[in-house]
Structures are given as C-alpha cells and as structure tokens.
Protein backbone atom coordinates (compact mmCIF):
# COMPACT_ATOMS: atom_id res chain seq x y z
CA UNK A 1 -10.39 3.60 30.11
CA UNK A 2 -7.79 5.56 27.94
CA UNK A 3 -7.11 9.48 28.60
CA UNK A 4 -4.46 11.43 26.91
CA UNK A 5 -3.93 14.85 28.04
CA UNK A 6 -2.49 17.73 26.82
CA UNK A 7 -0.02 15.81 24.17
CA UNK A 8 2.30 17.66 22.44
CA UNK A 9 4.95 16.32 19.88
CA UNK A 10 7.74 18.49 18.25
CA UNK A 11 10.09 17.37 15.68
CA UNK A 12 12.35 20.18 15.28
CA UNK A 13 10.97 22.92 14.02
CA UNK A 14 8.00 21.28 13.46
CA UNK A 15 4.66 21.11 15.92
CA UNK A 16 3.05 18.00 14.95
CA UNK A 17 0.82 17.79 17.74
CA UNK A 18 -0.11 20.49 20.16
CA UNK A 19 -2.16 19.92 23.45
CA UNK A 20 -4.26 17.42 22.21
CA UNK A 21 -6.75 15.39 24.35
CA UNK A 22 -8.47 12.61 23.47
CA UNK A 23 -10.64 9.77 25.72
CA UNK A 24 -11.94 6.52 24.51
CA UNK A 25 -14.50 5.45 27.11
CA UNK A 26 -14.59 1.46 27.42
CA UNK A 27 -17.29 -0.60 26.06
CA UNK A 28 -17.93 1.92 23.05
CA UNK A 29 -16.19 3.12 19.69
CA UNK A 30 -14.58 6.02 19.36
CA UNK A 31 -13.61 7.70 16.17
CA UNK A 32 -10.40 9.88 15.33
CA UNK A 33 -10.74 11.14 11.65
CA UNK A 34 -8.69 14.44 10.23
CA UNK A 35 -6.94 14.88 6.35
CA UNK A 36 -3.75 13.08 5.78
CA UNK A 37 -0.74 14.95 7.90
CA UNK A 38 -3.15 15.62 10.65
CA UNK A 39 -1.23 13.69 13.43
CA UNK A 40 -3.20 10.90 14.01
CA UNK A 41 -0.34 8.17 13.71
CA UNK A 42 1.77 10.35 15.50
CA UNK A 43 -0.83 10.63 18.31
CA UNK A 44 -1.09 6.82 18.37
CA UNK A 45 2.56 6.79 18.61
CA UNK A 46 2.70 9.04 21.68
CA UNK A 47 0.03 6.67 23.72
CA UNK A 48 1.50 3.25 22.69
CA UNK A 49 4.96 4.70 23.85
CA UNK A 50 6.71 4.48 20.34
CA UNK A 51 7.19 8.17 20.83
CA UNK A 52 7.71 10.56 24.06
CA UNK A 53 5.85 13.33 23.56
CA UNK A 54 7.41 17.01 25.03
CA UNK A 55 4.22 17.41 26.67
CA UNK A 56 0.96 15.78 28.41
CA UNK A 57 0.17 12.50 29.96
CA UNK A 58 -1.47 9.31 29.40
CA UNK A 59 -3.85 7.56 31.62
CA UNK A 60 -4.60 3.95 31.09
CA UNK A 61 -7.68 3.61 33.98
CA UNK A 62 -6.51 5.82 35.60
CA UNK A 63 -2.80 4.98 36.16
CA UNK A 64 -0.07 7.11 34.40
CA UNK A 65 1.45 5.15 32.05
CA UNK A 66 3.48 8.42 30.09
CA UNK A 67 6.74 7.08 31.33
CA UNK A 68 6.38 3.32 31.09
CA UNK A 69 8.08 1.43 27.85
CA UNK A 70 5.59 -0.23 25.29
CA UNK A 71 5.74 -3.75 26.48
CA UNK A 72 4.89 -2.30 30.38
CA UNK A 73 1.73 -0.41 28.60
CA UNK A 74 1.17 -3.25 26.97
CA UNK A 75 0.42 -5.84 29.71
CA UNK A 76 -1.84 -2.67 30.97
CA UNK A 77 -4.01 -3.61 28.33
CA UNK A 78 -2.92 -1.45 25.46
CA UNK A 79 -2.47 -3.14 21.76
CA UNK A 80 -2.90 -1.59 18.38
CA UNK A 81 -2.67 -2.44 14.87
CA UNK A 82 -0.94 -0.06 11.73
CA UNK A 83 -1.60 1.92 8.81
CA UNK A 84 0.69 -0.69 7.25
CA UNK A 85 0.14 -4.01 7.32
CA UNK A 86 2.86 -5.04 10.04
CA UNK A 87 2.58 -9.02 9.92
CA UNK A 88 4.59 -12.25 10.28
CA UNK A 89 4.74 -12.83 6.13
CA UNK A 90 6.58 -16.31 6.88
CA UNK A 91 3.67 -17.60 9.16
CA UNK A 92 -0.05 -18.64 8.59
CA UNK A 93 -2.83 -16.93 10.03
CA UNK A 94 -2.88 -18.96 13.01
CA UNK A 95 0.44 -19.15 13.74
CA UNK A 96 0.23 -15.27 13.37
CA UNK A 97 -2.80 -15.16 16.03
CA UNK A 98 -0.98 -18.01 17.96
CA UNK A 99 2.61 -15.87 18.32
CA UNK A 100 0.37 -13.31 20.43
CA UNK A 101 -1.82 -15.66 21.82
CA UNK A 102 1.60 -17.37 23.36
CA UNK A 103 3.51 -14.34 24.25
CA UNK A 104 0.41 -13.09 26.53
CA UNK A 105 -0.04 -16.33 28.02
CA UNK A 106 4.06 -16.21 29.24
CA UNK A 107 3.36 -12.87 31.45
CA UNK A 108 -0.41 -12.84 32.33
CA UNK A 109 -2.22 -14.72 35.39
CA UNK A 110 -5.11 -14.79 33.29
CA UNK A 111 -6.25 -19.07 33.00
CA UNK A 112 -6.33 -20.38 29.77
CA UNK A 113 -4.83 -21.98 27.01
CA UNK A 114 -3.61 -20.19 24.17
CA UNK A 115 -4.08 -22.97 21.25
CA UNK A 116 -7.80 -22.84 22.30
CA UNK A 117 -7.71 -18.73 22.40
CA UNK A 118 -6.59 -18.84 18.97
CA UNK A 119 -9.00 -20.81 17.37
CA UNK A 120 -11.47 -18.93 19.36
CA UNK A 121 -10.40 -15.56 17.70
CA UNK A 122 -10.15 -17.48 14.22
CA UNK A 123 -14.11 -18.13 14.40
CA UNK A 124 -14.45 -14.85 15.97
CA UNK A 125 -13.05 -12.21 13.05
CA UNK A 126 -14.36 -14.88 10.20
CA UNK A 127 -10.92 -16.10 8.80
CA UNK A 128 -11.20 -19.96 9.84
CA UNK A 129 -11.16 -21.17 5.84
CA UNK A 130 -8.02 -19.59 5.42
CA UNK A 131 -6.13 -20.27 9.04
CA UNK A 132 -4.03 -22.74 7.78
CA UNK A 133 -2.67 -20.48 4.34
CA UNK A 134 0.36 -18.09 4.68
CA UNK A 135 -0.79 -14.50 5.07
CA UNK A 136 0.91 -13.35 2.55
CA UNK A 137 -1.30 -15.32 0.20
CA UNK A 138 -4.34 -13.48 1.31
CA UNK A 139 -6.26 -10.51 0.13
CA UNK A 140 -5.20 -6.97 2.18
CA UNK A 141 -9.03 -7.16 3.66
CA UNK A 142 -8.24 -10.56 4.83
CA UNK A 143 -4.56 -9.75 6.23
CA UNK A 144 -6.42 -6.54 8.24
CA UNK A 145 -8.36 -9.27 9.87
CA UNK A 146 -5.51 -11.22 10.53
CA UNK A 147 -3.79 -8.08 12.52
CA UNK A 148 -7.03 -7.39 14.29
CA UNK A 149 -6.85 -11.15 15.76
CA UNK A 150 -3.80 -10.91 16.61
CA UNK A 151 -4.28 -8.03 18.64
CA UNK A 152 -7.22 -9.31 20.08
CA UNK A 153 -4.96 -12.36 21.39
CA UNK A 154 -3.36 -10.05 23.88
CA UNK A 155 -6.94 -9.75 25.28
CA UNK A 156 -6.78 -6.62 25.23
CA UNK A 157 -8.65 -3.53 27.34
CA UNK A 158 -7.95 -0.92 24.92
CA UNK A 159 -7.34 -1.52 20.96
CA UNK A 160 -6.29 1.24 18.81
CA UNK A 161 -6.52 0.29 14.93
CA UNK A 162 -5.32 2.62 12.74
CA UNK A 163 -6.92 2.36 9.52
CA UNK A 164 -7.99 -1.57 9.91
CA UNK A 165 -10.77 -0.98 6.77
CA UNK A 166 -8.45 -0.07 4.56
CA UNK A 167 -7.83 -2.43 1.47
CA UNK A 168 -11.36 -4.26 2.22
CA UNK A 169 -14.58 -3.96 0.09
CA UNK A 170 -18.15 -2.73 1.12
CA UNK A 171 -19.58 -6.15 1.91
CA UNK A 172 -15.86 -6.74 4.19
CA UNK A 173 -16.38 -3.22 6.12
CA UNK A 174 -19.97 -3.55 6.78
CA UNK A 175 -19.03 -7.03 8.34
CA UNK A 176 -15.90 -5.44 10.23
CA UNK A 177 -17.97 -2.93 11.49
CA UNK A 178 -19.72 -5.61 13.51
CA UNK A 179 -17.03 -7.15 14.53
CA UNK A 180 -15.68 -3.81 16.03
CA UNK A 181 -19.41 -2.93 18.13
CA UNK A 182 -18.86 -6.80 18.85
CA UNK A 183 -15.47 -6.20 20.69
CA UNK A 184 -16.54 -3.20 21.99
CA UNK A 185 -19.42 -4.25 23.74
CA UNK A 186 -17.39 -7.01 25.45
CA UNK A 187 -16.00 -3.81 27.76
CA UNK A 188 -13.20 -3.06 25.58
CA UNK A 189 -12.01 0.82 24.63
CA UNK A 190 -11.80 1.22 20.79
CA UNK A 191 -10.08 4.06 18.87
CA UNK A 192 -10.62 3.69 15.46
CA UNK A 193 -8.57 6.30 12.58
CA UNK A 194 -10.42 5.49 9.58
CA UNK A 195 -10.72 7.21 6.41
CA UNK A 196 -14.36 5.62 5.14
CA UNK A 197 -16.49 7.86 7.17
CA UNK A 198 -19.56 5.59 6.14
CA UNK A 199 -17.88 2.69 8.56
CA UNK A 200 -16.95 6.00 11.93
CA UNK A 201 -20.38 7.35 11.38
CA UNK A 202 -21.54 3.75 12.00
CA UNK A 203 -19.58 2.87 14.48
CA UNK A 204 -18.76 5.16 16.37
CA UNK A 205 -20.24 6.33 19.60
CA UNK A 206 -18.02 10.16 20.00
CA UNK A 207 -15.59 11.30 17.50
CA UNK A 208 -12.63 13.46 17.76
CA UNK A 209 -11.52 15.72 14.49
CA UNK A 210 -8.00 16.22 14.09
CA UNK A 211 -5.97 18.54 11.63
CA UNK A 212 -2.54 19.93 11.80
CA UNK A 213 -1.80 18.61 15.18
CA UNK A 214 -5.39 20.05 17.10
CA UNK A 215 -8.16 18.63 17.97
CA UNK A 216 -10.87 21.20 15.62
CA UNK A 217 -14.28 19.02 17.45
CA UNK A 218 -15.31 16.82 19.55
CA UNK A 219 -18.97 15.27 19.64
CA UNK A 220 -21.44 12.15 18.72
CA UNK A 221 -21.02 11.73 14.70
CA UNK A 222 -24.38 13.34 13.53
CA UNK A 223 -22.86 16.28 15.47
CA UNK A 224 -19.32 16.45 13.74
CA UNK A 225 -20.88 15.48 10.15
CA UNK A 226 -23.10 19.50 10.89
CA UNK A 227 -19.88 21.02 12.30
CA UNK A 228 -19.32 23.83 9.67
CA UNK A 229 -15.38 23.62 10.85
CA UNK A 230 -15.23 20.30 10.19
CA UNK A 231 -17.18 20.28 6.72
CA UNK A 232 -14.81 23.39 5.63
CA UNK A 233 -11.69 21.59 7.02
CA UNK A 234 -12.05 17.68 6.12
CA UNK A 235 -15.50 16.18 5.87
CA UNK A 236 -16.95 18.74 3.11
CA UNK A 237 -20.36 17.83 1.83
CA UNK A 238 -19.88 13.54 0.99
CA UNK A 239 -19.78 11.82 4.16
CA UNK A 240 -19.85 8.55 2.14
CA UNK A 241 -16.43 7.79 1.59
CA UNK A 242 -12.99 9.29 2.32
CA UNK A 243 -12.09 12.51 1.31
C-alpha cells in the first residue's frame, strides 16, 4: 500500500535522511523504531508531503504521489497523527472526531453520514464517557485516542502515528495495541514510530530500524530484537521499554 524509495532529506549541511526505503504492506503493522535524532519524523514528513525530500519517491498503491500537496495525498488515503499532541483544545472529543469526519464527507463519494461515523469511531477507540468533555480536560493517553479517531474519520488506507502510546499507562497500551491489529486487519497500512518496544514487538508484523538517517535492519521483530547492529546501536539488552 505505501512505498517510499530511496528518500533523501538535506538541511544544509546536514544529511538527515539518506536513501531510505521503507514499505508498510496493508492489512498489517509495521514498526519504525531508531534513538531520538534518527529521522523518523523527518521521514514521516517527507511521505505526508510536509517536506520535499532532494531525493526518492513515494508510492501510495502504486501511484506516485512525491509531487502531489498534502491535502491531494490525503484524499489518496494518507493521514497521520504527531509526536505532539496536535488537537482542536477549544472543541470536545466529538466535535474533534466530527471536524474530520465532516471535512472527508465534503470531497469523498464514499455514502454515509458523518454524525453517525463519529459516534461509530467514539465506541470504536473506547472514549464514549468522555465525548462530550473538552479535550483539553483529558488525560494525554486519552487525548492520543482522541487524535487516533480523528484520523480514523478520514477513513483512511494508510495511518502513520508517530508515537500514539506515548503519555498512556500499561493497562492503556495493551488496550491500544488492540485497537491498532483491530484497524489493521480492516485492510488498512499502519506505520507505527514508537518508543515502548513491548507495544512494536507486539504489534508489529516487519520492522524497520532507523539511526542517523539509514535504515541499519529490516525484518519480523524476533529478528531485529537478535540483530547484534541493532542491540549495539538502539535496542541493547531490555526490549521492555524505551531506551
């Protein structure tokens, strides 16, 4: 479903990304993992079209999409969420959801309503007690929910989430791992950067190591967590938690 080739991404003197390649097949998980300062943001960047990269292509089922603007990547499918919470702090959660829900609904032939697709996705990532509070009253595990539903309101065929565990607690992961083999198995592409290597190892179907701007291993998990590259370089010998 997704295929980025070759990427490369300069900012003056600085490589941060050089000829990477990366594939998330749909209907499966796939991890990217690497220290802090690896490039995985930045790589996210170049396939959502917030950056041009100087090199390489992206393929969204097989159509280039390297040139096209976000929003035209977008309606190819294409959401994300962010390392930082990035939400509408004057809104509830379901007028959050809703906003996306709406905006799809303007462009796409899809049928359907979206007040009815919103209270679907509500049930759907577990936050229907708090739909009707402002997000900014929630807990940061809740609010990563909230930005996971509202990407899911663009019905999306390929969701990168960078970081969504972060701020949540063992019993929230566990549950949002779930959730993400849930979506997945629906026939979406997932690329998941996530520092708890408990919740990739899960997960995760294939996982891609990154660090300083190269891919250092691809494979299934149980074969990155033997890689001696990858132990020396970022995993070491706890595989429980993030580095």
């Amino acid at each position: 479903m997704l295929e980025a080739r070759g990427i490369s991404v300069r900012f003056g003197g600085h490589m941060a990304l050089s000829d990477v390649s990366i594939d998330a097949p749909a209907g499966q998980v796939t991890g990217l993992i690497g220290p802090n300062g690896a490039g995985k943001t930045t790589l996210f960047n170049a396939i959502t079209g917030l950056l041009t990269p100087s090199a390489g292509t992206v393929h969204i089922d097989g159509r280039d999409v390297t040139r096209l603007k976000l929003h035209r990547r977008a309606r190819h499918g294409l959401a994300r969420t962010f390392q930082q919470l990035e939400l509408f702090t004057m809104l509830t959660v379901r007028e959050n959801i809703r906003v996306a829900a709406d905006i799809h609904h303007r462009w796409s032939p899809e049928p359907g309503d979206p007040g009815v697709l919103t209270e679907e996705i509500i049930d759907r990532v577990g936050l229907a007690a708090v739909a009707g509070e402002r997000v900014t009253a929630l807990p940061t595990g809740q609010g990563r929910l909230v930005e996971l539903g509202r990407a899911l309101a663009c019905r999306p065929r390929i969701l990168l989430l960078d970081e969504p565990a972060s701020g949540q607690d063992e019993t929230e992961t566990e549950r949002f791992g779930r959730l993400l083999v849930e979506v997945a198995s629906s026939g979406t592409a997932v690329l998941l950067v996530e520092h708890d290597m408990s919740l990739v190892m899960e997960v995760c179907s294939n996982v891609h190591v990154l660090d300083l701007g190269q891919i250092l291993a691809v494979g299934p998990p149980a074969e990155v967590q033997r890689n001696p590259v990858v132990l020396d370089a970022y995993l070491g010998t706890d595989t429980g938690g993030a580095p």
